[in-house]
N, C-alpha and C. Protein backbone atom coordinates (compact mmCIF):
# COMPACT_ATOMS: atom_id res chain seq x y z
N UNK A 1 3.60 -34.11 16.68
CA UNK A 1 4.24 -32.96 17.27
C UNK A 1 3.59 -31.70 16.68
N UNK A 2 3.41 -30.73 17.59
CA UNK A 2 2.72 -29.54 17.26
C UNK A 2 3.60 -28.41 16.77
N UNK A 3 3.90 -27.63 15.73
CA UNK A 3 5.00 -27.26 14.97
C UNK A 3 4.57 -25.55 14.67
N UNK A 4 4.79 -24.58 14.62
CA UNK A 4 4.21 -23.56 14.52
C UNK A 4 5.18 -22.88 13.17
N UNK A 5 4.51 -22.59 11.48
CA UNK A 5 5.29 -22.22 10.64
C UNK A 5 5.86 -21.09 10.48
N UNK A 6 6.88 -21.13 10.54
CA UNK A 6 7.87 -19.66 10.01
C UNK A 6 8.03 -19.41 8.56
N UNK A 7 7.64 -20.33 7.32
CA UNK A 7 7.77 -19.58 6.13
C UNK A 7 7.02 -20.80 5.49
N UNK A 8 6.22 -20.74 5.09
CA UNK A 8 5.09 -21.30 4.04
C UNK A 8 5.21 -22.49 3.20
N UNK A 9 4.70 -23.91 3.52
CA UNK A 9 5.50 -24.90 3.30
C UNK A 9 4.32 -25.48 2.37
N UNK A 10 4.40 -26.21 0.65
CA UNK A 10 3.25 -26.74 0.21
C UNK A 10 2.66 -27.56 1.07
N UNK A 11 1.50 -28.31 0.78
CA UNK A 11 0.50 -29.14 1.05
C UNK A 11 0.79 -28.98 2.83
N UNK A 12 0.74 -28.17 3.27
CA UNK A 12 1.32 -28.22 5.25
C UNK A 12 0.33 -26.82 5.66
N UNK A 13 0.76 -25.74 5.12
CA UNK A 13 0.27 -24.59 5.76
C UNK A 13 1.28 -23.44 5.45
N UNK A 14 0.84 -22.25 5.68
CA UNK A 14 0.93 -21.18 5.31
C UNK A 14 1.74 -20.21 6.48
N UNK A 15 2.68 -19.63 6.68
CA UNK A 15 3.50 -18.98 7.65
C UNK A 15 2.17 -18.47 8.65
N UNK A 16 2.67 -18.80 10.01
CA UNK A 16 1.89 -18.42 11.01
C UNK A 16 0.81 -19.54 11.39
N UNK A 17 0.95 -20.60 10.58
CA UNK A 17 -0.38 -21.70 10.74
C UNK A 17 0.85 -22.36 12.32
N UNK A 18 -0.13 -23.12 12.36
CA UNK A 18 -0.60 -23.92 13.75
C UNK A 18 -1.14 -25.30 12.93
N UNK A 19 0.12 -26.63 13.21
CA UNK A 19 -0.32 -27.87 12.36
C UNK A 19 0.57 -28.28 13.49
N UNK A 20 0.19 -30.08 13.23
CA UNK A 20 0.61 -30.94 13.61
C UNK A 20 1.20 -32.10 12.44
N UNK A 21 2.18 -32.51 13.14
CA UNK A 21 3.20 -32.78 11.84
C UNK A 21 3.98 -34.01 13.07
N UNK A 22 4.44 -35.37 12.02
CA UNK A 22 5.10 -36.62 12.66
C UNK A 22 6.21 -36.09 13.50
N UNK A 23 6.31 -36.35 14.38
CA UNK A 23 7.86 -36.34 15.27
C UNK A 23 9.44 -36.25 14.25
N UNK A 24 9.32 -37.22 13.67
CA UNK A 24 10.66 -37.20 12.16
C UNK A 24 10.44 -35.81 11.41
N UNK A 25 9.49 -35.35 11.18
CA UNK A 25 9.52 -34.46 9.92
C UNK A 25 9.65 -33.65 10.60
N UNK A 26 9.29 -33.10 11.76
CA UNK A 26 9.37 -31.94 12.70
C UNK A 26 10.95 -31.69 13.15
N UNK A 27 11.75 -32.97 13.77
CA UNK A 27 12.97 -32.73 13.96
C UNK A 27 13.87 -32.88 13.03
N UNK A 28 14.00 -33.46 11.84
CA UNK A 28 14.43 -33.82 10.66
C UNK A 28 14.57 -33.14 9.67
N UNK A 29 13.75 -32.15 9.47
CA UNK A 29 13.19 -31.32 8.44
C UNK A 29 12.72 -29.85 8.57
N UNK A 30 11.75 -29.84 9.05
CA UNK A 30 10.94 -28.58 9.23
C UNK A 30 12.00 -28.08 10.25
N UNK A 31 12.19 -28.29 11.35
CA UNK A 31 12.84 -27.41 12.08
C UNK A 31 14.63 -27.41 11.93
N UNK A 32 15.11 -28.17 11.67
CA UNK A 32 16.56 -27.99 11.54
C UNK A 32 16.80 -26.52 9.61
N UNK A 33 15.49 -26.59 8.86
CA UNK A 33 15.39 -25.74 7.71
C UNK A 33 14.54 -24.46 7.88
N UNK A 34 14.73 -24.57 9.22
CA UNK A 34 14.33 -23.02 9.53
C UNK A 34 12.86 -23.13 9.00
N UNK A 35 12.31 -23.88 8.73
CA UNK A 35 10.42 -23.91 8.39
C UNK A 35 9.56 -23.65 9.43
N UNK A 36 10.01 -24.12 10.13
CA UNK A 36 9.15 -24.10 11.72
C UNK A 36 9.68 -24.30 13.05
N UNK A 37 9.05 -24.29 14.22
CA UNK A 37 9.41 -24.05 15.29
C UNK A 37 8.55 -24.21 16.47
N UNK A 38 9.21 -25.09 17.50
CA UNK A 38 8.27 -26.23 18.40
C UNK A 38 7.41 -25.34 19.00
N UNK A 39 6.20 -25.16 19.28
CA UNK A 39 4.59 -24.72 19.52
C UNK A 39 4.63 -25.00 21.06
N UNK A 40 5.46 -24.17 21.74
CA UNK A 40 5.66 -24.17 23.13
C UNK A 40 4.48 -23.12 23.63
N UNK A 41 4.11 -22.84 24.72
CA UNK A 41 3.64 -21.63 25.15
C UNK A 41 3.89 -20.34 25.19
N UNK A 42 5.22 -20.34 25.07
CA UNK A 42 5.78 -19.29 24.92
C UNK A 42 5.93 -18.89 23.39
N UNK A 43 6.01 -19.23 22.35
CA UNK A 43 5.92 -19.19 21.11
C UNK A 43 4.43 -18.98 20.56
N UNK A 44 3.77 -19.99 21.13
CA UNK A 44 2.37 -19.47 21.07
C UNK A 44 1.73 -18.33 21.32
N UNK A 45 2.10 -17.55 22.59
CA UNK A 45 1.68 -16.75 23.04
C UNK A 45 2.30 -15.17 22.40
N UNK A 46 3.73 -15.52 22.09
CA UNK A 46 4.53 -14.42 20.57
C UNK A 46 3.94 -14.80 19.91
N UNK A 47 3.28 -15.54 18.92
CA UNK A 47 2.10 -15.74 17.60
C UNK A 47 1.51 -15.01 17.72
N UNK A 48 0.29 -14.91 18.80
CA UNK A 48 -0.68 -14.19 19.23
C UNK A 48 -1.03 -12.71 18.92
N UNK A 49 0.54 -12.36 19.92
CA UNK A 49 0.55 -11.19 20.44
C UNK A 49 1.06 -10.47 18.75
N UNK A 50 1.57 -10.93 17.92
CA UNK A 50 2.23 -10.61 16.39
C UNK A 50 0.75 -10.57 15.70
N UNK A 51 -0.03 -11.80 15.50
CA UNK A 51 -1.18 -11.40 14.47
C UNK A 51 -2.08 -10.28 15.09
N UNK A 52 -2.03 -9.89 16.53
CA UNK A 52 -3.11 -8.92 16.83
C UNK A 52 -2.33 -7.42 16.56
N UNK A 53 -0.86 -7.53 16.77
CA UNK A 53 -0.27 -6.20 16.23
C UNK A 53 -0.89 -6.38 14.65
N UNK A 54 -0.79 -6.97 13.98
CA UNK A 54 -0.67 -7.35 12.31
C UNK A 54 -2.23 -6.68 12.37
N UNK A 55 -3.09 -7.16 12.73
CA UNK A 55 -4.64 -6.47 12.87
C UNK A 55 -4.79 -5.22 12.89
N UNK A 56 -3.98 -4.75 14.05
CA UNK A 56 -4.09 -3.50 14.27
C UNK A 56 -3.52 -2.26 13.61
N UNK A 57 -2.66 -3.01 12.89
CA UNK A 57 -1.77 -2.49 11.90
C UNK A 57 -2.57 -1.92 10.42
N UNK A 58 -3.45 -3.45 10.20
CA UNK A 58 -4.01 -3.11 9.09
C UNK A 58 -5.24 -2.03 9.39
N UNK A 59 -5.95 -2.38 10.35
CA UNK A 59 -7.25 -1.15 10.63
C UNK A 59 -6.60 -0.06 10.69
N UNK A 60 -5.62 0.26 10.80
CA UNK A 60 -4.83 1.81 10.84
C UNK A 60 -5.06 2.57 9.46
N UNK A 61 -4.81 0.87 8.75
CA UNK A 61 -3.84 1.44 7.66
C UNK A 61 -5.48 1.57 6.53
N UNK A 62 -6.45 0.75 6.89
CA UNK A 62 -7.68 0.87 6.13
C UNK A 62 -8.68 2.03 6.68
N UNK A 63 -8.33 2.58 8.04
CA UNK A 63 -9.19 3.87 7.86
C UNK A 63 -8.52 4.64 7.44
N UNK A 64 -6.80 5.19 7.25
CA UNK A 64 -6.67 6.19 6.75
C UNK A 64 -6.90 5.96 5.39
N UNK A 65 -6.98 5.04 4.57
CA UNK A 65 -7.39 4.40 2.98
C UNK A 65 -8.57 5.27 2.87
N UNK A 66 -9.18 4.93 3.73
CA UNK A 66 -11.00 5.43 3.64
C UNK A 66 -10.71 7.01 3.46
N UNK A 67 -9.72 7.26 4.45
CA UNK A 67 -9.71 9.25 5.05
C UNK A 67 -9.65 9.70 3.43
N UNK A 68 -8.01 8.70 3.02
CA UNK A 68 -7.87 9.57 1.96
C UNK A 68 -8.83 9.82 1.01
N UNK A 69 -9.73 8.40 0.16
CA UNK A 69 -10.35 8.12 -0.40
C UNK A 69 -11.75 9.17 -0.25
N UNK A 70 -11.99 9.38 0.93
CA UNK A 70 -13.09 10.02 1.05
C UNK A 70 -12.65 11.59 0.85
N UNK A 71 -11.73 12.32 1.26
CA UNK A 71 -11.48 13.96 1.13
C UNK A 71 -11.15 14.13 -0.57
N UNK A 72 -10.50 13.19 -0.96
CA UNK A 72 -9.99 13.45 -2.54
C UNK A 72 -11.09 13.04 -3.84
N UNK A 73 -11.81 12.55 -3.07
CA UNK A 73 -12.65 11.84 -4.21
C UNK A 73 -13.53 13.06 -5.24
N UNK A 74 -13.54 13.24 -6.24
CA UNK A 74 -14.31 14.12 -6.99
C UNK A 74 -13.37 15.87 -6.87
N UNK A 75 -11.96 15.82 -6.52
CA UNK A 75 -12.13 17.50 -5.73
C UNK A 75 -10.99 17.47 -7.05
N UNK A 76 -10.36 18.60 -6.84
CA UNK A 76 -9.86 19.49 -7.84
C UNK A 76 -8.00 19.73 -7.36
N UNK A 77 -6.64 19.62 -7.61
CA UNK A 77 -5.73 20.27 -7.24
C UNK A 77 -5.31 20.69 -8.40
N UNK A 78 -4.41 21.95 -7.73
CA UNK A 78 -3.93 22.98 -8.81
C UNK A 78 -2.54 22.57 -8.73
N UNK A 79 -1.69 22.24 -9.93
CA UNK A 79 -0.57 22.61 -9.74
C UNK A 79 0.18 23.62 -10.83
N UNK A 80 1.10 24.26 -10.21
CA UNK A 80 1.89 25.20 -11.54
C UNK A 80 2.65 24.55 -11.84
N UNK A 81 2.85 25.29 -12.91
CA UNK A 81 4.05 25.05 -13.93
C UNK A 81 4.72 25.95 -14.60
N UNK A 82 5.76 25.61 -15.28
CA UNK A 82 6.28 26.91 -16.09
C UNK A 82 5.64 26.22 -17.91
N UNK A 83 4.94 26.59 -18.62
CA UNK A 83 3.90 26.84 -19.81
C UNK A 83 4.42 28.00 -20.60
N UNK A 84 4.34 27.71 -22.03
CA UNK A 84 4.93 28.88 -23.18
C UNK A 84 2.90 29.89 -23.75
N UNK A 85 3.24 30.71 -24.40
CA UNK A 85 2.35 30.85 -24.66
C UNK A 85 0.89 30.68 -25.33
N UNK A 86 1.31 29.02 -25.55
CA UNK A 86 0.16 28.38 -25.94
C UNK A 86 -0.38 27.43 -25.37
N UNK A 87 0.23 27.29 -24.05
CA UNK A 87 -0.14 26.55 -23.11
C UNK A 87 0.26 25.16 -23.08
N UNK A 88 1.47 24.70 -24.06
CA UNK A 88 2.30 23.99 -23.52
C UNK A 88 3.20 24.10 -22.70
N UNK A 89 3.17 22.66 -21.74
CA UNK A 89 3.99 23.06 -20.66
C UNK A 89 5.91 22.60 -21.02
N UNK A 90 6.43 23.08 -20.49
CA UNK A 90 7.98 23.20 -20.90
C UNK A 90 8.25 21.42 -20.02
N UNK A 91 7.92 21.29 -19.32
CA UNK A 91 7.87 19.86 -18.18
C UNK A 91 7.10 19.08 -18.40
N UNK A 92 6.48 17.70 -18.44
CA UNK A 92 5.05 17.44 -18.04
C UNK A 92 4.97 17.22 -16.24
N UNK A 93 3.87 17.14 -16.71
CA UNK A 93 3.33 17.24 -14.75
C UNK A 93 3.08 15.50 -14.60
N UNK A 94 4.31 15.07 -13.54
CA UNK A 94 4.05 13.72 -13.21
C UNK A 94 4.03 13.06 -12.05
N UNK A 95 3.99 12.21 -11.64
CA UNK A 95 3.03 11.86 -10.47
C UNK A 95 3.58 12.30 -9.02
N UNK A 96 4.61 12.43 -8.92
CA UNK A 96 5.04 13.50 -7.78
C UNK A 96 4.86 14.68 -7.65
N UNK A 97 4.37 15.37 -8.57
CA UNK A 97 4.10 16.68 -8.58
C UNK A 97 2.93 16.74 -8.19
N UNK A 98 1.78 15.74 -8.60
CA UNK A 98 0.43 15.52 -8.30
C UNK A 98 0.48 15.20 -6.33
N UNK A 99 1.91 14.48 -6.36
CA UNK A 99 1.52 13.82 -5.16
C UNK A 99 1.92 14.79 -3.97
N UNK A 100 3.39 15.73 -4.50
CA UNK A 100 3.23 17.09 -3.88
C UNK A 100 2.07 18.15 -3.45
N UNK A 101 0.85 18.10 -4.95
CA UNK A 101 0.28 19.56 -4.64
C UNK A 101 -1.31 18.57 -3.75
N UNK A 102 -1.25 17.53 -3.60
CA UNK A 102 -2.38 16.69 -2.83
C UNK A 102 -1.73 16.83 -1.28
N UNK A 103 -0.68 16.76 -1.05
CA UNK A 103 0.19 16.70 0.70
C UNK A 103 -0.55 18.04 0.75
N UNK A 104 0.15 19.11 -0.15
CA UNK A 104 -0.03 20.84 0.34
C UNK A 104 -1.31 21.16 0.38
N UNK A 105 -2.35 20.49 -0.31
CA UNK A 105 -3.85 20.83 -0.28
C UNK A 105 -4.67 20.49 0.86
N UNK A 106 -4.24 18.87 0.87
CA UNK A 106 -4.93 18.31 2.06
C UNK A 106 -4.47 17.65 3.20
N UNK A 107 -3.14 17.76 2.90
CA UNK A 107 -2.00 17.20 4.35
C UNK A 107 -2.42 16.09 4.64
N UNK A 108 -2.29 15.38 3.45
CA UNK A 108 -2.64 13.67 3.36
C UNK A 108 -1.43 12.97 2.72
N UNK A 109 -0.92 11.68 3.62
CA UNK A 109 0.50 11.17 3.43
C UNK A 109 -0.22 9.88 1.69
N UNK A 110 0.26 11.05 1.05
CA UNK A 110 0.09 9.67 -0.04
C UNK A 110 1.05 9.55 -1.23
N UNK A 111 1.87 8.56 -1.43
CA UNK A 111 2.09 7.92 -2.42
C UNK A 111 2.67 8.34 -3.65
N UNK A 112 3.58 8.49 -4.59
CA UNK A 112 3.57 8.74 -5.70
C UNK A 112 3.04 7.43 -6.86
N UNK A 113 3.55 6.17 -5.94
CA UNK A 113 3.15 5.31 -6.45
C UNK A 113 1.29 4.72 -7.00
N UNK A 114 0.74 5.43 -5.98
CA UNK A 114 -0.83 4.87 -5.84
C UNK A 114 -1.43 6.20 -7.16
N UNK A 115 -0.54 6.79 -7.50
CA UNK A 115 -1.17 7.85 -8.71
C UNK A 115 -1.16 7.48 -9.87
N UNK A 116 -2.55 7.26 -10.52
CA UNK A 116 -2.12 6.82 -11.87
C UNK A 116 -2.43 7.99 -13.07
N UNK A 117 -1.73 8.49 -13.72
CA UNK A 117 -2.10 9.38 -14.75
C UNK A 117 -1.60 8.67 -16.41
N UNK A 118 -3.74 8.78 -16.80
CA UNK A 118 -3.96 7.90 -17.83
C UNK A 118 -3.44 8.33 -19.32
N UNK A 119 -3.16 9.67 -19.53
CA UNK A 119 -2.13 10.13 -20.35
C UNK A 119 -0.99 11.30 -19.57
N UNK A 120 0.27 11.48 -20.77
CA UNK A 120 1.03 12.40 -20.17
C UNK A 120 0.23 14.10 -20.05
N UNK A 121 0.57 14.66 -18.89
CA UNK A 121 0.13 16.13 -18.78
C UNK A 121 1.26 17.01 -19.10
N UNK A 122 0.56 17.77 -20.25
CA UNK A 122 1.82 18.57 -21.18
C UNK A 122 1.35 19.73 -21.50
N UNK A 123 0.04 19.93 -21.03
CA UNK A 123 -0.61 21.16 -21.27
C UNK A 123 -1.17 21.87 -20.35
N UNK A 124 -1.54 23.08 -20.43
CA UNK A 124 -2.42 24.05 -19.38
C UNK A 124 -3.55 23.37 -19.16
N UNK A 125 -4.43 23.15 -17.65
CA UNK A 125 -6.31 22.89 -18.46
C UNK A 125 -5.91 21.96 -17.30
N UNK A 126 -7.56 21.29 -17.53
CA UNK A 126 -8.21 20.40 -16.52
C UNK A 126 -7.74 18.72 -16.97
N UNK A 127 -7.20 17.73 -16.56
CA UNK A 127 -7.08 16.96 -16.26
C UNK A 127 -7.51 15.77 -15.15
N UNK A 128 -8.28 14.92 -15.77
CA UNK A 128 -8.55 13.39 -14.90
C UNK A 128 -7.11 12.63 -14.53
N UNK A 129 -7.31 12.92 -13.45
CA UNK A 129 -5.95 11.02 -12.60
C UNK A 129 -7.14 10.34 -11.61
N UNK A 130 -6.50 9.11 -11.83
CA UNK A 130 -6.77 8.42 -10.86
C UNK A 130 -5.73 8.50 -9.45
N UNK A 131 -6.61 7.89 -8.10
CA UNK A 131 -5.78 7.25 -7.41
C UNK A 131 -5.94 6.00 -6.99
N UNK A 132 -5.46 5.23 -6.65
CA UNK A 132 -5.68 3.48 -6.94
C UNK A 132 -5.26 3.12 -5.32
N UNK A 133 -6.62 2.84 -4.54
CA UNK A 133 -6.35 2.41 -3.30
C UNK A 133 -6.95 1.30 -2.96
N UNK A 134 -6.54 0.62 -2.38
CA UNK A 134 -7.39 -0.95 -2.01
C UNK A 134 -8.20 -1.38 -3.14
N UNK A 135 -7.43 -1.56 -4.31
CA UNK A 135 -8.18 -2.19 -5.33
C UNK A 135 -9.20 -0.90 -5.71
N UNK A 136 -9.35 0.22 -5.17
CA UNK A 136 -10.17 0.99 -5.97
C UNK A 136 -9.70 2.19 -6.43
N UNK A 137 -9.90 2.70 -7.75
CA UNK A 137 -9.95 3.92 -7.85
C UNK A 137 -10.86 4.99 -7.69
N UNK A 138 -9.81 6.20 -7.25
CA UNK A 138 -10.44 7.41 -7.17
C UNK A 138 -10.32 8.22 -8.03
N UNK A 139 -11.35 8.55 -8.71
CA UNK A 139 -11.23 10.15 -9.56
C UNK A 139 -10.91 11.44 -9.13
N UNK A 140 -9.69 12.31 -9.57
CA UNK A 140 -10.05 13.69 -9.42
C UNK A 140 -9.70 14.27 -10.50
N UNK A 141 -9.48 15.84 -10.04
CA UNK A 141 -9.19 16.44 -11.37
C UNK A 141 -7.66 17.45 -11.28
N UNK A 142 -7.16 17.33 -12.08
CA UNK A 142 -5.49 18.01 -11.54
C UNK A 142 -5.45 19.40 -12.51
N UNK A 143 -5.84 20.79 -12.46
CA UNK A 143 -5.51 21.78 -13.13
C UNK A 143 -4.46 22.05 -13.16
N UNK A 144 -4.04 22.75 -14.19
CA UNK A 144 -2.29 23.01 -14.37
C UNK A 144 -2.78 24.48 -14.91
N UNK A 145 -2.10 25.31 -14.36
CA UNK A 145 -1.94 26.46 -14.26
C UNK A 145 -0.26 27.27 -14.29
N UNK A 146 -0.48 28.46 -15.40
CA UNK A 146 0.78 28.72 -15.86
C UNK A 146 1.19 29.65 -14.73
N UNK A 147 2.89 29.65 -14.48
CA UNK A 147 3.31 30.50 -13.63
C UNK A 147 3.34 31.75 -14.16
């Protein structure tokens, strides 16, 4: 019997596979436990039409990766702060603030999460962060500037 998986079963296949499996284990098992589900045409043809949304989903989601990756890479944002007169800052500057003054600079939807800052920012001055996209990071540089 031809069985189409709904959630990822050992030594069988992986959600979305397409297997063939004994008549018993199919009605017995896999399908009465919600694992899978009989590989009609019509089910087949919802598979389909789901992994090519899922495709299209991801190329969306890997050129804007690229957009961001490519406008931010090497550039500079400013953010303020309120700083005493020696150029400690009263706040540190943390990754929402970074991820604020990157929206207002370059009107790019990104992340607080994908920001990594490799020490705390507590002072006036030039600062390295990363941003961490598809397994890669990007360098820039985050100035902090007193109000």
């Amino acid at each position: 019997m031809r069985v189409i998986l709904i959630k990822s079963v050992s030594n069988l296949g992986k959600v979305g596979a397409l297997v063939d499996v004994k008549d018993g284990y199919a009605l017995n098992y896999l399908i009465p436990n919600g694992l899978a589900q009989d590989a009609t045409s019509k089910t087949l043809a919802k598979m389909k039409s789901q992994q090519e949304q899922e495709t299209r989903k991801q190329t969306k989601v890997q050129e804007s990766n690229a957009k961001v990756k490519r406008v931010i890479a090497g550039q500079t944002v400013i953010v303020l702060s309120k700083a005493n007169e020696v150029g400690k800052l009263f706040a540190a500057i943390g990754t929402q603030d970074v991820c604020l003054a990157i929206q207002k600079k370059f009107n790019l939807p990104v992340e607080p999460r994908f920001i990594k800052i490799p020490q705390p920012i507590k002072t006036v001055g030039q600062h390295e962060v990363l941003l961490k996209i598809d397994n890669e990071e990007v360098k820039f540089w985050v100035v902090v500037e007193k109000v």
